[in-house]
Protein backbone atom coordinates (compact mmCIF):
# COMPACT_ATOMS: atom_id res chain seq x y z
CA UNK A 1 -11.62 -15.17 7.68
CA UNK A 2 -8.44 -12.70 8.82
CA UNK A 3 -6.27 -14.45 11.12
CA UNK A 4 -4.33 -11.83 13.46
CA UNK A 5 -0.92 -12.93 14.64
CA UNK A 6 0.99 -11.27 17.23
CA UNK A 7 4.89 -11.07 16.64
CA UNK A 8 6.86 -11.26 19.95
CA UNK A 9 3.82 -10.74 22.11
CA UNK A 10 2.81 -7.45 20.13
CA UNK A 11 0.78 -6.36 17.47
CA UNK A 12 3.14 -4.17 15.88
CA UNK A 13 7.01 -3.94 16.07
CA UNK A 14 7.10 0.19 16.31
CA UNK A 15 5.69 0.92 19.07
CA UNK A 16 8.06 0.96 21.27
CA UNK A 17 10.47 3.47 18.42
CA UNK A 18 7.23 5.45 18.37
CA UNK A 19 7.45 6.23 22.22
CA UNK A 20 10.67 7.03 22.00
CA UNK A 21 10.98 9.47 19.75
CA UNK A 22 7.76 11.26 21.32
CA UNK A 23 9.50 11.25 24.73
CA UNK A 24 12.67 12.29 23.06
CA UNK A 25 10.89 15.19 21.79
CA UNK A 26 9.00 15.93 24.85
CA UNK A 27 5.75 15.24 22.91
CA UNK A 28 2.53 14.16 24.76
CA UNK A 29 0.58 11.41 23.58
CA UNK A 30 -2.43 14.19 22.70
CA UNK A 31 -0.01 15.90 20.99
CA UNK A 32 0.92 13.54 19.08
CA UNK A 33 -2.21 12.44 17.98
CA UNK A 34 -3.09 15.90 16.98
CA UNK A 35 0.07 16.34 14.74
CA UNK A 36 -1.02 12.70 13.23
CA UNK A 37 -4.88 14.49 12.70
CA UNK A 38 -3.04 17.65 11.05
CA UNK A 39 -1.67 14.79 8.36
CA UNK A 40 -4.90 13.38 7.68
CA UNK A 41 -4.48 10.16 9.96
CA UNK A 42 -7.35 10.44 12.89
CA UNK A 43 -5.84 9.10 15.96
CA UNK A 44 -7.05 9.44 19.33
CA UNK A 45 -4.54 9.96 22.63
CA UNK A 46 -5.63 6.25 23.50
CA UNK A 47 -4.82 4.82 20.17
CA UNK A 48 -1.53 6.51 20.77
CA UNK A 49 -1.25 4.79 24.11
CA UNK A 50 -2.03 1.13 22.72
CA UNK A 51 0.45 1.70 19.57
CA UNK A 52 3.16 2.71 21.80
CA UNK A 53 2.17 -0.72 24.69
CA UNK A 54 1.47 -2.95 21.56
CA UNK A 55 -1.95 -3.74 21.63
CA UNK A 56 -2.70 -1.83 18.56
CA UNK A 57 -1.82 -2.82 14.87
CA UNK A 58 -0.24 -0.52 12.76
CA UNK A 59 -0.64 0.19 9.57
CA UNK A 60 1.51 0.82 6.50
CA UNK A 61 0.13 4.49 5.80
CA UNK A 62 0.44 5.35 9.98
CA UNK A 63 4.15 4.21 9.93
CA UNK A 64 4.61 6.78 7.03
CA UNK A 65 3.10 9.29 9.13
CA UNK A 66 4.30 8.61 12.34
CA UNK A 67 7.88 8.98 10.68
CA UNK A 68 6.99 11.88 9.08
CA UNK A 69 5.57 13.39 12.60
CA UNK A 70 8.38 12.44 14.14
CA UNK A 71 11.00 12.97 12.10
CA UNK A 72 12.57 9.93 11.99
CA UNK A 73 12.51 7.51 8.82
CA UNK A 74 10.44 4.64 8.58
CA UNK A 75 13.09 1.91 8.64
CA UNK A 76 14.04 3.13 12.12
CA UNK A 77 10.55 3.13 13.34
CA UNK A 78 10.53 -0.61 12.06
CA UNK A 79 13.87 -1.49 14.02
CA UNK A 80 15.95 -1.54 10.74
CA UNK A 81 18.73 0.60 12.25
């Protein structure tokens, strides 16, 4: 049986890097997701929107990408710097 824990009240810790580095960038959520879809990772605009809130776990391979899309390195996206 898979136990899911929450840290902090979330289910991931990136979310909220995630958002802003999209609004940074002027990037919609769609657009997002469709850069994400261009790098193999299928992601719909409400998947984007409960990453970025924290009701949505994240996965090792998204952070990748999400960096990647962004532009921004992983270990920020995890709150490392």
């Amino acid at each position: 049986m898979l136990k899911i824990y929450d840290y902090k009240g979330k289910k991931n810790i990136c979310g909220d890097r995630i958002h802003e580095a999209r609004t940074r960038q002027r990037m919609t959520q769609q657009e997002l997701a469709a850069r994400m879809q261009i790098e193999g990772v299928t992601l719909e605009r409400d998947s984007i929107s409960r990453v970025e809130i924290g009701t949505r776990f994240v996965t090792d391979y998204e952070v990748v990408i999400f960096a990647k899309v962004l532009g921004v390195a992983t270990s920020w996206l995890l709150g490392e710097e």
